[in-house]
PDB file of N, CA and C in Angstrom:
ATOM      1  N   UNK A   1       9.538  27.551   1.412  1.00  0.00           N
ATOM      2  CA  UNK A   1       8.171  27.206   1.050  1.00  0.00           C
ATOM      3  C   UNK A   1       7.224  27.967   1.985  1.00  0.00           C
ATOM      4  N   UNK A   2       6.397  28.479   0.950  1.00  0.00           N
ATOM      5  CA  UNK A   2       5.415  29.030   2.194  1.00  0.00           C
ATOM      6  C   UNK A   2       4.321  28.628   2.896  1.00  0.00           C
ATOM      7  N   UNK A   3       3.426  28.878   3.616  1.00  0.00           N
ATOM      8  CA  UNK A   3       2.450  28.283   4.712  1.00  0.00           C
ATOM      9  C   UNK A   3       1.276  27.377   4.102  1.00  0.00           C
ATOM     10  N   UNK A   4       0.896  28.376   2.340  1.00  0.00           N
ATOM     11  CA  UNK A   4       0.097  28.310   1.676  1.00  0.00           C
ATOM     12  C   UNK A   4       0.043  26.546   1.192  1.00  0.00           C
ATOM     13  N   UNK A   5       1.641  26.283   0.205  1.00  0.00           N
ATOM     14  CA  UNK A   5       1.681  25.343  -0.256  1.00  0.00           C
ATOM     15  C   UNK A   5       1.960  24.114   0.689  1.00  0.00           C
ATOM     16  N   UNK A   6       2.692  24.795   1.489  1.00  0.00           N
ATOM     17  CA  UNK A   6       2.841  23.091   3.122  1.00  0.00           C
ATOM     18  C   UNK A   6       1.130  22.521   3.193  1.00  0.00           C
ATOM     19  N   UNK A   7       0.366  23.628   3.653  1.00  0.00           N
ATOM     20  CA  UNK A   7      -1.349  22.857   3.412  1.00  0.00           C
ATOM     21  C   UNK A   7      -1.491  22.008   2.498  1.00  0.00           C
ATOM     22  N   UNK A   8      -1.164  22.828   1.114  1.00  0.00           N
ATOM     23  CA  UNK A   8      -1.686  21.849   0.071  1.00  0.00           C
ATOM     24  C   UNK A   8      -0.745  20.300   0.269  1.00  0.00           C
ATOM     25  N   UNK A   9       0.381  20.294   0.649  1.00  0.00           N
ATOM     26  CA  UNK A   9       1.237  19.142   0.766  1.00  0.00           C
ATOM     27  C   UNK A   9       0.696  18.289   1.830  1.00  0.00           C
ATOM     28  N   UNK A  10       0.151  18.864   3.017  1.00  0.00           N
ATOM     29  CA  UNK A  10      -0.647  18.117   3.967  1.00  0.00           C
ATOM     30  C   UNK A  10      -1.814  17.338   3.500  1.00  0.00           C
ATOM     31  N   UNK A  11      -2.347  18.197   2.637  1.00  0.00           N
ATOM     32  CA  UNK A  11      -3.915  17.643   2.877  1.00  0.00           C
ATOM     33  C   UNK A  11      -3.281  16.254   1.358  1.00  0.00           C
ATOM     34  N   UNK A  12      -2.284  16.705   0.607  1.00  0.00           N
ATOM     35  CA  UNK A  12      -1.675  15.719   0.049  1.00  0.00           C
ATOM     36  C   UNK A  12      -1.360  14.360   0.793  1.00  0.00           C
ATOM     37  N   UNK A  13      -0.524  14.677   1.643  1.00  0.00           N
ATOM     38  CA  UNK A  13      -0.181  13.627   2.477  1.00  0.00           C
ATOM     39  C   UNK A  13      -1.284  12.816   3.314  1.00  0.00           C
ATOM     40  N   UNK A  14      -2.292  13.721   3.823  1.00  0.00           N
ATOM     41  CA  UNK A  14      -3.860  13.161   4.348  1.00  0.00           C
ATOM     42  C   UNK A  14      -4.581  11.983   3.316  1.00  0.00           C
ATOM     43  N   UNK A  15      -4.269  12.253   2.041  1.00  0.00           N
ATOM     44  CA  UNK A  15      -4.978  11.470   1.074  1.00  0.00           C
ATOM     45  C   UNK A  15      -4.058  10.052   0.771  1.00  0.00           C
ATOM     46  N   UNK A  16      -2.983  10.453   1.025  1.00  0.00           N
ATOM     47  CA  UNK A  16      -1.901   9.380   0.624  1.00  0.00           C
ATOM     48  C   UNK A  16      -2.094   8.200   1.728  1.00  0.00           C
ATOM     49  N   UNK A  17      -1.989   9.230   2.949  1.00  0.00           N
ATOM     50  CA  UNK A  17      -2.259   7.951   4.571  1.00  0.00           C
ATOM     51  C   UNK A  17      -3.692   7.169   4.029  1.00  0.00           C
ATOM     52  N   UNK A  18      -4.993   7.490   3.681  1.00  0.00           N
ATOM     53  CA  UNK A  18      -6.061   7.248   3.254  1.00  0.00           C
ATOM     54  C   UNK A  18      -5.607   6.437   2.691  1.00  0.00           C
ATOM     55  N   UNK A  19      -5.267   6.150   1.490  1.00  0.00           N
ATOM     56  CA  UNK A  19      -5.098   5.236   0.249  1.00  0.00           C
ATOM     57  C   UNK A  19      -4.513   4.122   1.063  1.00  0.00           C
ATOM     58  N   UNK A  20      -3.246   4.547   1.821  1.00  0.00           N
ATOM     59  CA  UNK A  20      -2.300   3.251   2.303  1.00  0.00           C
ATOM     60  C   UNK A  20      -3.115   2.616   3.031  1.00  0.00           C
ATOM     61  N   UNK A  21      -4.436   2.978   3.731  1.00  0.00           N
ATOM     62  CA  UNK A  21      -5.074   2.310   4.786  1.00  0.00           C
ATOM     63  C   UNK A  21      -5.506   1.819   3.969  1.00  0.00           C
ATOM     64  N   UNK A  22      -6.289   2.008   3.041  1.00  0.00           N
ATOM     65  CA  UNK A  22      -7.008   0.924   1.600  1.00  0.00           C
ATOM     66  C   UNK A  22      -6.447  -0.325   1.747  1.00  0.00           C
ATOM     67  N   UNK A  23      -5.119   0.610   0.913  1.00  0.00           N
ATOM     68  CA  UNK A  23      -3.853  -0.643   0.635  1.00  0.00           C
ATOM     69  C   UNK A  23      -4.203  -1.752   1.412  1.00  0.00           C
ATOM     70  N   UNK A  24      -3.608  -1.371   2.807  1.00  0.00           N
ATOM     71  CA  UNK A  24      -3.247  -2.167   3.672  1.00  0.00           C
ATOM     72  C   UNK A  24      -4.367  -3.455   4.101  1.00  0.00           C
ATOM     73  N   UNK A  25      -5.598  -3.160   4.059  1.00  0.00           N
ATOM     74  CA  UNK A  25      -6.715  -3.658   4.243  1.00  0.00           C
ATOM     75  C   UNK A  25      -6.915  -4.577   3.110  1.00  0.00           C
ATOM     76  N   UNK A  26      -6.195  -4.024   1.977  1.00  0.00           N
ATOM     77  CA  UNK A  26      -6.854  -4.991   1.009  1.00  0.00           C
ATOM     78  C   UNK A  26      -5.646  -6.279   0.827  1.00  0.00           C
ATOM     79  N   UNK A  27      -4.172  -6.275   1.611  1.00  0.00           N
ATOM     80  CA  UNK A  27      -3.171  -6.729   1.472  1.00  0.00           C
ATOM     81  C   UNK A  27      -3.371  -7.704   2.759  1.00  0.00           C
ATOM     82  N   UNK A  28      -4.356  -6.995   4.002  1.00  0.00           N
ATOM     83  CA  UNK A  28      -4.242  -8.269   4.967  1.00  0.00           C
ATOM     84  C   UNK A  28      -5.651  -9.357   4.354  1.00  0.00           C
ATOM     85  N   UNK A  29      -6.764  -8.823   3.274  1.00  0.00           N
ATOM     86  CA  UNK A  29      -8.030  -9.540   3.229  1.00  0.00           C
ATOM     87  C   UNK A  29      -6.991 -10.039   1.692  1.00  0.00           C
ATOM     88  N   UNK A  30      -6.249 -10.223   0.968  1.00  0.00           N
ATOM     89  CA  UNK A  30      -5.821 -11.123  -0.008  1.00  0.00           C
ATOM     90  C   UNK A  30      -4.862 -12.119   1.002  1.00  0.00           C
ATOM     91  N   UNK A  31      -3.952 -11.939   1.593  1.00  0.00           N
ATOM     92  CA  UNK A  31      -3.465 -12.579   1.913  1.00  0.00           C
ATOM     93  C   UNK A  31      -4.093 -13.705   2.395  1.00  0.00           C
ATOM     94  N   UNK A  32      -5.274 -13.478   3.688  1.00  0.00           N
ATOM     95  CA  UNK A  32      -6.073 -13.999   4.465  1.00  0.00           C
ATOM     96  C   UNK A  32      -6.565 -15.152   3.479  1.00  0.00           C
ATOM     97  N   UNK A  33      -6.726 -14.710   2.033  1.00  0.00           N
ATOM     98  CA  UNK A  33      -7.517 -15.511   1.152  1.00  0.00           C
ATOM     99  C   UNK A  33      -6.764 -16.546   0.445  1.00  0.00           C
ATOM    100  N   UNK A  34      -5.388 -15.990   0.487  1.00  0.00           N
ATOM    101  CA  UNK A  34      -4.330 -16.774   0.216  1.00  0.00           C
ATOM    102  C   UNK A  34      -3.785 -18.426   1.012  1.00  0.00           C
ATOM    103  N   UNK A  35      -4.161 -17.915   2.263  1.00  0.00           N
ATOM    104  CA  UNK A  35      -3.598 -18.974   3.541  1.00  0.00           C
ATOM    105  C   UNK A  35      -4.550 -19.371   3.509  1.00  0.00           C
ATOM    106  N   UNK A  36      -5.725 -18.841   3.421  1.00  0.00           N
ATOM    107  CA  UNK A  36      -7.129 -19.778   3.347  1.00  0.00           C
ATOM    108  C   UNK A  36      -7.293 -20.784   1.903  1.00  0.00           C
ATOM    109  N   UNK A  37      -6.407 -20.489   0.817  1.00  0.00           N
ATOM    110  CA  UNK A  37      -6.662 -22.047   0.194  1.00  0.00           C
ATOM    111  C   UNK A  37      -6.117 -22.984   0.435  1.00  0.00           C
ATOM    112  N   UNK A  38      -6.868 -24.352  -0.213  1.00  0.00           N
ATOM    113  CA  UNK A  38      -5.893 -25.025   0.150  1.00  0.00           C
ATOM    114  C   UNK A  38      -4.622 -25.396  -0.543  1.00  0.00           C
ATOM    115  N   UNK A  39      -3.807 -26.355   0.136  1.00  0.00           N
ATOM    116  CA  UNK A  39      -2.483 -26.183  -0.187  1.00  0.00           C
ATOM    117  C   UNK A  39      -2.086 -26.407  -1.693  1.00  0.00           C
ATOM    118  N   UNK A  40      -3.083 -27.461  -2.410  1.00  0.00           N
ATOM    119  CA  UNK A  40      -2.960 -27.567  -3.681  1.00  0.00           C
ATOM    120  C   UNK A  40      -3.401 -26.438  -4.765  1.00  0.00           C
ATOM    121  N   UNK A  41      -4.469 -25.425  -3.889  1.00  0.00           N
ATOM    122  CA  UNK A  41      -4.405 -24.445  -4.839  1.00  0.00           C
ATOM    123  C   UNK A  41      -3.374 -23.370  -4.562  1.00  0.00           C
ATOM    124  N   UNK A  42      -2.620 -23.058  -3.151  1.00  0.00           N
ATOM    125  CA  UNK A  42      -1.973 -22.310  -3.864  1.00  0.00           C
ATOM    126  C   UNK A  42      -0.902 -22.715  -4.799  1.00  0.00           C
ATOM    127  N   UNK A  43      -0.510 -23.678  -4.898  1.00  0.00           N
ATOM    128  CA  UNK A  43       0.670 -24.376  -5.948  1.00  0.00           C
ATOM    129  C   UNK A  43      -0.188 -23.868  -7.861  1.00  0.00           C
ATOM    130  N   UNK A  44      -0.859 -23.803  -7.491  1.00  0.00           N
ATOM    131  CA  UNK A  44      -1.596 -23.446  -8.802  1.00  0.00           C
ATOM    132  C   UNK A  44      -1.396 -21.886  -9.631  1.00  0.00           C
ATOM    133  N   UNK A  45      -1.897 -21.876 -10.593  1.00  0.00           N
ATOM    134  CA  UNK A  45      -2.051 -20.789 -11.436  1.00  0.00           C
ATOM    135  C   UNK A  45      -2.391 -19.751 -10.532  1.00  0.00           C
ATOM    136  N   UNK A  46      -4.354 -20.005 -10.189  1.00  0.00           N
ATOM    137  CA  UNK A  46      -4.502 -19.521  -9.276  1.00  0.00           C
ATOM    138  C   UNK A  46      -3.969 -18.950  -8.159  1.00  0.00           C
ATOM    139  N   UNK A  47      -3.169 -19.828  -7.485  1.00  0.00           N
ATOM    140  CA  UNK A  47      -2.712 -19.426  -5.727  1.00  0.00           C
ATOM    141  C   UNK A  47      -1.291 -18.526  -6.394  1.00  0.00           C
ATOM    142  N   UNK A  48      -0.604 -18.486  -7.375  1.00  0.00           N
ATOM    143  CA  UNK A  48       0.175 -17.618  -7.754  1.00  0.00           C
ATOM    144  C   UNK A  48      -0.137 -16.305  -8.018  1.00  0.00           C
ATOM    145  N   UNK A  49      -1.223 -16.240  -9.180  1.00  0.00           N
ATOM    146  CA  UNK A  49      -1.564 -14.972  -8.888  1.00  0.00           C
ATOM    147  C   UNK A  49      -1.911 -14.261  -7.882  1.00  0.00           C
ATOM    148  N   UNK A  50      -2.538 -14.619  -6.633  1.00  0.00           N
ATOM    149  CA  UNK A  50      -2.808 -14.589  -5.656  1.00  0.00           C
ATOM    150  C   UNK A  50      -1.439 -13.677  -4.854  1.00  0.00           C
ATOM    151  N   UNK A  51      -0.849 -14.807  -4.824  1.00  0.00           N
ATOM    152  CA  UNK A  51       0.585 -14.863  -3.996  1.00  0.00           C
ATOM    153  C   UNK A  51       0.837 -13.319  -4.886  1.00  0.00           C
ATOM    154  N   UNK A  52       1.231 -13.479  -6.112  1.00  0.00           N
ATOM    155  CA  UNK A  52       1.551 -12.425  -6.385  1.00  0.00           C
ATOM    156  C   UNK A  52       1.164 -11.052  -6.213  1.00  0.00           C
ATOM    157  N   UNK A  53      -0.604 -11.019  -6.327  1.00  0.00           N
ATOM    158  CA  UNK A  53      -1.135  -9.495  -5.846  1.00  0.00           C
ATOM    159  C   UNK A  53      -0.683  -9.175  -5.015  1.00  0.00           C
ATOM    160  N   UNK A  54      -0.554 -10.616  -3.513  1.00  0.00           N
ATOM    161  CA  UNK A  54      -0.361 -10.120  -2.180  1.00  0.00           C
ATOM    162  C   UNK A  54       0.969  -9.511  -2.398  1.00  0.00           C
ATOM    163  N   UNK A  55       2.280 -10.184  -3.078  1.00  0.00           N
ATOM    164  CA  UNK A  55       3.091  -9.079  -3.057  1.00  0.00           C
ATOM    165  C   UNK A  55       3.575  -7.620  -3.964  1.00  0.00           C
ATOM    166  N   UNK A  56       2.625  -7.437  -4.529  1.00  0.00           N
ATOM    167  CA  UNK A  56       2.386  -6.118  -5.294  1.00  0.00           C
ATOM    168  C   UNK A  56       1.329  -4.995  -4.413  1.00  0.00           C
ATOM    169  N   UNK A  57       1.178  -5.211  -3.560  1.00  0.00           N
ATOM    170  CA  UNK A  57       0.364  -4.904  -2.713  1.00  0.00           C
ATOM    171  C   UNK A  57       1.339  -4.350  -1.542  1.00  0.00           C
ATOM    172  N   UNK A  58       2.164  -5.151  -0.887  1.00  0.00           N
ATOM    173  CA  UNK A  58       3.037  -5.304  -0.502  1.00  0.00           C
ATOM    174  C   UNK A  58       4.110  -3.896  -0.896  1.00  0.00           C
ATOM    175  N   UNK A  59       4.463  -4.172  -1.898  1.00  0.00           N
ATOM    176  CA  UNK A  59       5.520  -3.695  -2.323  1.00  0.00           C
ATOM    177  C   UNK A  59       5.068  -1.932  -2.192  1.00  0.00           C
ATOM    178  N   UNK A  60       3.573  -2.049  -2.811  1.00  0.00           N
ATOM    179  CA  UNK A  60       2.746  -0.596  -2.580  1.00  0.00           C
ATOM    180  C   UNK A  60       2.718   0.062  -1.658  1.00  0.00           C
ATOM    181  N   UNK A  61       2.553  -0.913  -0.475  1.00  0.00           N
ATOM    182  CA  UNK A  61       2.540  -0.118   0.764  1.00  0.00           C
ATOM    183  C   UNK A  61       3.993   0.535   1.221  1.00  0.00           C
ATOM    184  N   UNK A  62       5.082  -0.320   0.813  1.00  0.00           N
ATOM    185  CA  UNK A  62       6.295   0.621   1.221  1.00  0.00           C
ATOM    186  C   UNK A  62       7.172   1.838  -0.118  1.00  0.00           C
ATOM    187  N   UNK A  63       6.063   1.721  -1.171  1.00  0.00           N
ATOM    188  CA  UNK A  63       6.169   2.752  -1.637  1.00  0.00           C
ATOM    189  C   UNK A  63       5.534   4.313  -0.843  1.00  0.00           C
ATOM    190  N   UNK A  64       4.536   3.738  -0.380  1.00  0.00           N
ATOM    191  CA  UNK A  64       3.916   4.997   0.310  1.00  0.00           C
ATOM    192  C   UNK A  64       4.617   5.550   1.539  1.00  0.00           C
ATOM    193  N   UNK A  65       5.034   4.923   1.910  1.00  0.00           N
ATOM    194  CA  UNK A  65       6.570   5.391   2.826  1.00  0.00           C
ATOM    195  C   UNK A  65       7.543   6.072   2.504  1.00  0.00           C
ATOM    196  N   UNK A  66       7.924   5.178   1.723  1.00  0.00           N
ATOM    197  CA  UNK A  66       9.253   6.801   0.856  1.00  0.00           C
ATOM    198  C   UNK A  66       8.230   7.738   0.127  1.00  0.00           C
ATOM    199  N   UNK A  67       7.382   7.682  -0.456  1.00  0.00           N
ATOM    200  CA  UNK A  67       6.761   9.231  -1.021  1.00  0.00           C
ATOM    201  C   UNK A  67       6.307   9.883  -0.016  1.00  0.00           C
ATOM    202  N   UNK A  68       5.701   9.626   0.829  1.00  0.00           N
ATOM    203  CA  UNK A  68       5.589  10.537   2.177  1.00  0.00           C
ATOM    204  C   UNK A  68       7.250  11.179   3.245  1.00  0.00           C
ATOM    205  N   UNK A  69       7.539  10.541   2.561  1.00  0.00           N
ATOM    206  CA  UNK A  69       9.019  11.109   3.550  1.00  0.00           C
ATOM    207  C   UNK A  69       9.774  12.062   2.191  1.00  0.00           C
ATOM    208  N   UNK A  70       9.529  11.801   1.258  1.00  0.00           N
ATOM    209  CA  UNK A  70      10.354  12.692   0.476  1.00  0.00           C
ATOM    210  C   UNK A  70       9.245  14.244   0.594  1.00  0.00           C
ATOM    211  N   UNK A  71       7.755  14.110   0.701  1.00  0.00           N
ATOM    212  CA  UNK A  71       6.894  15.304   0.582  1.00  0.00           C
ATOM    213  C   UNK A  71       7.067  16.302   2.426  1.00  0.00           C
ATOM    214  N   UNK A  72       7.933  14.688   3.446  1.00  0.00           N
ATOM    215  CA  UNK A  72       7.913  15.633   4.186  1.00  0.00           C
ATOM    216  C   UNK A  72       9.299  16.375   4.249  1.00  0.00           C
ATOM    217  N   UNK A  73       9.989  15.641   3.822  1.00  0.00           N
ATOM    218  CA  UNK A  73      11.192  16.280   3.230  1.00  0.00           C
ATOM    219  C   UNK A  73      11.554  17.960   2.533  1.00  0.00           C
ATOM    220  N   UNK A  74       9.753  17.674   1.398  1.00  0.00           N
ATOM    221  CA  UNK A  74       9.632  18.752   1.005  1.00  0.00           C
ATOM    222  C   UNK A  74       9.382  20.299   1.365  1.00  0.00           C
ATOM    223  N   UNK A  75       8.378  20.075   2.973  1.00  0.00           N
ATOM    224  CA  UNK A  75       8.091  21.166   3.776  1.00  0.00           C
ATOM    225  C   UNK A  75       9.343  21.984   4.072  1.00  0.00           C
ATOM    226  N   UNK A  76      10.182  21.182   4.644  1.00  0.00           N
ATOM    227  CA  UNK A  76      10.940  21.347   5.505  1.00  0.00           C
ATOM    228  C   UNK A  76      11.724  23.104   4.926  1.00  0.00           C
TER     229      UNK A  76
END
């Protein structure tokens, strides 16, 4: 691979770290919102979906882990 396309894979990977910080921010302010109901709502419809974003959110962030390791994989 040459010098040209590793950049473009960087500034790839620059955007990806970006997003995960999103992610991540938006996975500790649901959660936060989660523990903050109370106990009868999370048993609810509500506190499920909830529960659930937080772990789709979750799950997002350690997607961005393996796609960054396979792109750095890719330089190599």
């Amino acid at each position: 691979m040459n010098n040209e396309r590793r950049k473009k894979i960087d500034q790839a990977m620059a955007l990806i770290e970006e997003a995960r910080s999103i992610i991540e921010d938006a996975t500790a302010e649901e959660t936060e919102a989660y523990e903050n109901m109370p106990e009868s709502l999370q048993y609810s419809e509500r506190g499920e979906l909830a529960q659930e974003a937080v772990n789709n959110l979750e799950y997002s962030e350690s997607s961005f882990d393996e796609l960054l390791g396979y792109l750095e994989d890719a330089k190599q």
